[in-house]
Protein backbone atom coordinates (compact mmCIF):
# COMPACT_ATOMS: atom_id res chain seq x y z
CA UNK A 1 123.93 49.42 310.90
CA UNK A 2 124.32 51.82 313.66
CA UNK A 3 123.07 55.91 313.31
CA UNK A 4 127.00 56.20 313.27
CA UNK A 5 127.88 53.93 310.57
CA UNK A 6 124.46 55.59 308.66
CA UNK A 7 125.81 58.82 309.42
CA UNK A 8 129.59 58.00 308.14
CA UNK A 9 128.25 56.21 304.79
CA UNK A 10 125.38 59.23 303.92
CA UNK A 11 128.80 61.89 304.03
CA UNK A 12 130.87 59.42 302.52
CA UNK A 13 128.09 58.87 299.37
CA UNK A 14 127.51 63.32 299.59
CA UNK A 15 131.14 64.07 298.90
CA UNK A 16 131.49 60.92 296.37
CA UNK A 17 128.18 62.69 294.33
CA UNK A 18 129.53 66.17 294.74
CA UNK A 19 133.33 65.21 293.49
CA UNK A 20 131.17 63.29 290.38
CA UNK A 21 129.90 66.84 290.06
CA UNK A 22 133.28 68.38 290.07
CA UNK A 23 134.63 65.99 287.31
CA UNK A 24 131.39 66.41 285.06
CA UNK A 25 131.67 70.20 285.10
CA UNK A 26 135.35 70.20 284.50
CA UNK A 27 135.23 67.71 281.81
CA UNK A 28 132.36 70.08 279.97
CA UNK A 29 134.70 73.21 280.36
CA UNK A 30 137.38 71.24 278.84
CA UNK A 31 135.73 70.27 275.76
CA UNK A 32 134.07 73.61 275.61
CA UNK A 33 137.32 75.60 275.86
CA UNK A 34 138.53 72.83 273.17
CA UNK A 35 136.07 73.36 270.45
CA UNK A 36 135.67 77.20 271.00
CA UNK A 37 139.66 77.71 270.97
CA UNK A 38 141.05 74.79 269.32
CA UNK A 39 143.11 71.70 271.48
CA UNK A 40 146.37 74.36 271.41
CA UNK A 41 146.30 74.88 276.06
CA UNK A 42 149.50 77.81 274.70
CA UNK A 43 147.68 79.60 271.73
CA UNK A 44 144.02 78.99 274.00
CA UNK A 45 143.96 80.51 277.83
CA UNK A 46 140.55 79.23 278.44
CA UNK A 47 141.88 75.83 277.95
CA UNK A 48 145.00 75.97 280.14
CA UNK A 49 142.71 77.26 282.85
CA UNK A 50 140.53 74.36 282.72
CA UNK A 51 143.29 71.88 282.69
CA UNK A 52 145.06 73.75 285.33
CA UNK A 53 141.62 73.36 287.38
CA UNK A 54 141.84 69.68 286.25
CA UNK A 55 145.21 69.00 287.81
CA UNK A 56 143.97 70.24 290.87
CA UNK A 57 141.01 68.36 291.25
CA UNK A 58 142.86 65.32 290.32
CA UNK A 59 140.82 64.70 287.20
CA UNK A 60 142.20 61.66 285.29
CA UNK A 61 144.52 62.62 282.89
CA UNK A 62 142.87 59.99 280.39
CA UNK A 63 139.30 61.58 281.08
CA UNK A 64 140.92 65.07 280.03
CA UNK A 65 142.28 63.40 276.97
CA UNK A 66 138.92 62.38 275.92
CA UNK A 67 137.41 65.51 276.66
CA UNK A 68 139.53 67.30 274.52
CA UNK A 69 138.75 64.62 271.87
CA UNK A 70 135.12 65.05 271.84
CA UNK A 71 135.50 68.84 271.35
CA UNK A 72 136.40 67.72 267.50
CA UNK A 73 133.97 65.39 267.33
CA UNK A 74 130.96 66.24 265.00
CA UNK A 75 128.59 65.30 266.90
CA UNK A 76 129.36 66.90 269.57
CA UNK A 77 127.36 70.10 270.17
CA UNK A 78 128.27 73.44 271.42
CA UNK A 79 128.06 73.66 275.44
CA UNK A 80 125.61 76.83 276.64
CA UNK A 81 125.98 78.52 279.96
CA UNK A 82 123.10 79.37 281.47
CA UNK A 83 121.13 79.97 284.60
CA UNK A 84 117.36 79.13 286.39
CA UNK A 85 116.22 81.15 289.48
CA UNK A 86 113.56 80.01 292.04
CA UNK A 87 112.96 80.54 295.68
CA UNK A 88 112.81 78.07 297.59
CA UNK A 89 111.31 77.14 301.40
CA UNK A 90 111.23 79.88 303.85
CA UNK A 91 111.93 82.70 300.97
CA UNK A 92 114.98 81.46 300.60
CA UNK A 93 116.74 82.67 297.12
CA UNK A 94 118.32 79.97 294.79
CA UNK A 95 120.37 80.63 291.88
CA UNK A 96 120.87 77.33 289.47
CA UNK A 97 124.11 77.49 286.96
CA UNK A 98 123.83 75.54 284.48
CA UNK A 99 126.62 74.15 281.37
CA UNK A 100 124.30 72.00 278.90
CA UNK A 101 124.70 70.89 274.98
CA UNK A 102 120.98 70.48 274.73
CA UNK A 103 119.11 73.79 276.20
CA UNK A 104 115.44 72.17 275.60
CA UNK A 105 116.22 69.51 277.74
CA UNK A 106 118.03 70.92 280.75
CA UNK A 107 114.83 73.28 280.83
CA UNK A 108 112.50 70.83 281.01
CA UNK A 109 114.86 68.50 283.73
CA UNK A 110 114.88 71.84 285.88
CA UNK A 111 111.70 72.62 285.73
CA UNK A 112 110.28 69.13 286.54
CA UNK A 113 113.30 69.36 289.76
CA UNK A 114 111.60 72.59 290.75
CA UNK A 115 108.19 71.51 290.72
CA UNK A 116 108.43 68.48 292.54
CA UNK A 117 110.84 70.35 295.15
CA UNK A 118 107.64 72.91 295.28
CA UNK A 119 110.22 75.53 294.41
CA UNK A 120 109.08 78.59 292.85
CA UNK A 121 110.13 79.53 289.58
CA UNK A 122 111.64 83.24 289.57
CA UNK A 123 111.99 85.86 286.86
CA UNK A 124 115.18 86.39 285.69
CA UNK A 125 117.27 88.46 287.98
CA UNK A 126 115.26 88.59 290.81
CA UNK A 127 116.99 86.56 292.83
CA UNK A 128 120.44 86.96 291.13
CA UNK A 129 121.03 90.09 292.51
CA UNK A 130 121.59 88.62 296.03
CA UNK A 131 124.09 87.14 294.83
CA UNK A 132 128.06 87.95 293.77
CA UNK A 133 130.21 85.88 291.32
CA UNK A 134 133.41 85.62 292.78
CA UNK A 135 136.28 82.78 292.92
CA UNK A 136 135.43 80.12 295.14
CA UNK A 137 138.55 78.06 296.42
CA UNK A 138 138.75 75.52 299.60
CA UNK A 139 141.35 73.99 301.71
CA UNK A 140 141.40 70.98 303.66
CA UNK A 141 141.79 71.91 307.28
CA UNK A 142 143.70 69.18 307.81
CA UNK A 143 146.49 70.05 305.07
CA UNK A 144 146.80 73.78 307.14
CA UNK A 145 149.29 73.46 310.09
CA UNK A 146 149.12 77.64 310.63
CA UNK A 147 146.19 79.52 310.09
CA UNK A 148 147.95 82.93 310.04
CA UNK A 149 150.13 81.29 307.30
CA UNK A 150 147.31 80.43 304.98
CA UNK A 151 145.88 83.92 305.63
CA UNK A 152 148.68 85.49 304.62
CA UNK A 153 149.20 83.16 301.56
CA UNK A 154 146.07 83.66 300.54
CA UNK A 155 146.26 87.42 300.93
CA UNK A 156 149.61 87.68 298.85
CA UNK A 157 147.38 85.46 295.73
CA UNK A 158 145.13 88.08 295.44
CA UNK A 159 142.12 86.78 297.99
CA UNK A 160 139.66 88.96 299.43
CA UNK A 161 138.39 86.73 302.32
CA UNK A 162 139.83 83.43 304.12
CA UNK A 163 138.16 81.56 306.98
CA UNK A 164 136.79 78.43 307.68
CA UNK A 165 133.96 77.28 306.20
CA UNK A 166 130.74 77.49 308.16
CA UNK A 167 128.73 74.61 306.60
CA UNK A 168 131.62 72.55 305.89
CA UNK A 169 134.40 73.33 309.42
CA UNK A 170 136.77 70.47 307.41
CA UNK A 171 137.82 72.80 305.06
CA UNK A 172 138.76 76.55 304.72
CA UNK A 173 136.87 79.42 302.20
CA UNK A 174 138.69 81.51 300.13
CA UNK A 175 137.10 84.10 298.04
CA UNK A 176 138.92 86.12 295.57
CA UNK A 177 137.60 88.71 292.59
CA UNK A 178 136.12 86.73 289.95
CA UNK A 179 139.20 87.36 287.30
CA UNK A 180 141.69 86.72 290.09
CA UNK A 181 140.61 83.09 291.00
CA UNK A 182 143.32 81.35 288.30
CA UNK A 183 146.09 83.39 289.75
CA UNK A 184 145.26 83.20 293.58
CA UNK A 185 144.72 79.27 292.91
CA UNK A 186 148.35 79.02 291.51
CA UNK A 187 149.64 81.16 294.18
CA UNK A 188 148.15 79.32 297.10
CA UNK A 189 149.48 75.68 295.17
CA UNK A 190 152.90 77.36 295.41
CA UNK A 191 152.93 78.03 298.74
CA UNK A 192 152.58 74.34 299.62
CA UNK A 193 148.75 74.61 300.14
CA UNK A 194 146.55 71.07 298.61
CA UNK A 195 143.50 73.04 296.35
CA UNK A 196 140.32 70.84 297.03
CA UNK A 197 138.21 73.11 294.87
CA UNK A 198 138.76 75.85 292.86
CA UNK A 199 135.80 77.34 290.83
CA UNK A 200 133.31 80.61 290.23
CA UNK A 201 130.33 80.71 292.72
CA UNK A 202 127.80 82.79 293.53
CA UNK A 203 128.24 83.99 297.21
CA UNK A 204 125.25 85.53 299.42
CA UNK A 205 125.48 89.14 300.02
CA UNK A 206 123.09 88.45 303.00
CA UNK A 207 121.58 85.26 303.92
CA UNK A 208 117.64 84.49 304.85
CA UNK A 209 117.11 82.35 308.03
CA UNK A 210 115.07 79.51 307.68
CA UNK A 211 113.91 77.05 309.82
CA UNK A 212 115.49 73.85 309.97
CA UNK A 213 111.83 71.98 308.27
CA UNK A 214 112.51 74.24 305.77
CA UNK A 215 116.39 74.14 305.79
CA UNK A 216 115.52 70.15 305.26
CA UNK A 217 113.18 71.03 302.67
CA UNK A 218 115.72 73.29 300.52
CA UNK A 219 118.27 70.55 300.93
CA UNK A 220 116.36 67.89 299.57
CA UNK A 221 115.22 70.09 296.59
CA UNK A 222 119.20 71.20 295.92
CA UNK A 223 119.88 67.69 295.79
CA UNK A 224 117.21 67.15 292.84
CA UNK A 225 118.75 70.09 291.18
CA UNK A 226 121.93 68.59 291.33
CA UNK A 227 121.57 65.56 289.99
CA UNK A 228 119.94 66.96 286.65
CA UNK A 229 122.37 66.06 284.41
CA UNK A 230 123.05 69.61 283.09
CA UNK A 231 122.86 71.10 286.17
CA UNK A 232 126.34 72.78 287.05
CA UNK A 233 126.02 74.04 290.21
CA UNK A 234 123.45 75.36 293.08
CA UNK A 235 123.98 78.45 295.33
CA UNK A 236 121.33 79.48 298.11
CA UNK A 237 121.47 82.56 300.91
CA UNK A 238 119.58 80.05 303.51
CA UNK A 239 120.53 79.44 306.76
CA UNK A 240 119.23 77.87 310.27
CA UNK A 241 117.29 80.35 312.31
């Protein structure tokens, strides 16, 4: 196999693990919105905006029925939402969100991640504070025939920020205010525009530049942290010097 072909199949296996990702995390704020609220999407908001975020992500309608299900199921326990910080290589700042039914265990997962990542645990807040939790929504470039257009789409849904992506240039960024992220998604589906992802992230304030050792380093340690089971998501302020 050529460094081509290599190349092609490693991007090809990244987005098929981070879309796995996508449909674990939507099928835990399903059932969570389910057992909290009750299986009722008109009498329960959460709930609709989960499924709504479903539908957009093209989440199997017969996985969504099941995740309602097991939101009634008795032994199925309450989902927490909760959150790790470390730093990682070069002093970069990493903020871990995590959606688990079993808090003991995504601890000790994390932790083991970290360690053998030769992360640094961080004290709570110390590293959130570089960080702002806003809605996060992309756009295939290819689905985008005027760029002004989007803008202005995305302006009239409530979004603060719209440009493309600079680790990802397939796809454009859209930020919005953190409450506004439901609405601006609906808007921009309206307006003819395919939602790849739509979802609260943490965004850098400012970003740290690391080399790219350690920019190879911090990748290779997100990627532990993401495949922890309870692991919902990974945001870090690093970048190539």
């Amino acid at each position: 196999m050529g460094r081509r072909s290599e190349k092609i199949k490693g991007r090809k296996e990244a987005q098929s693990q981070a879309k796995a990702k996508v449909f674990a995390r939507i099928g835990k704020m399903i059932t969570m919105a389910a057992k909290q609220g009750g299986p009722d999407i008109v009498a329960n908001k959460p709930l609709a905006d989960a499924i709504e975020a479903a539908k957009s992500a093209r989440f199997p309608k017969d996985t969504m029925e099941k995740a309602i299900a097991r939101a009634t199921s008795p032994d199925q326990a309450d989902y927490k939402q909760s959150s790790f910080e470390a730093y990682g290589h070069g002093g970069a700042a990493i903020y871990i969100d995590v959606l688990t039914d079993n808090p003991n265990r995504a601890a000790a997962d994390i932790r083991t991640a970290i360690n053998k990542s030769k992360f640094k645990i961080a004290s709570p807040g110390s590293v959130a504070f570089n960080f702002d939790r806003m809605g996060l929504i992309h756009v295939p470039v290819d689905c985008v025939e005027d760029a002004d257009h989007l803008l202005m789409a995305a302006i009239d849904a409530g979004a603060e920020e719209c440009d493309i992506d600079s680790q990802h240039k397939s796809r454009y960024r859209i930020l919005t205010n953190a409450s506004a992220l439901h609405e601006a998604r609906k808007g921009l589906e309206q307006a003819g525009y395919q939602i790849e992802l739509a979802q609260l992230a943490m965004i850098p304030k400012t970003w740290v530049n690391v080399s790219e050792e350690d920019m190879e380093k911090n990748a290779e340690g997100i990627d532990m942290l993401q495949a922890v089971e309870d692991v919902d998501d990974v945001f870090v302020n690093a970048s190539v010097e």
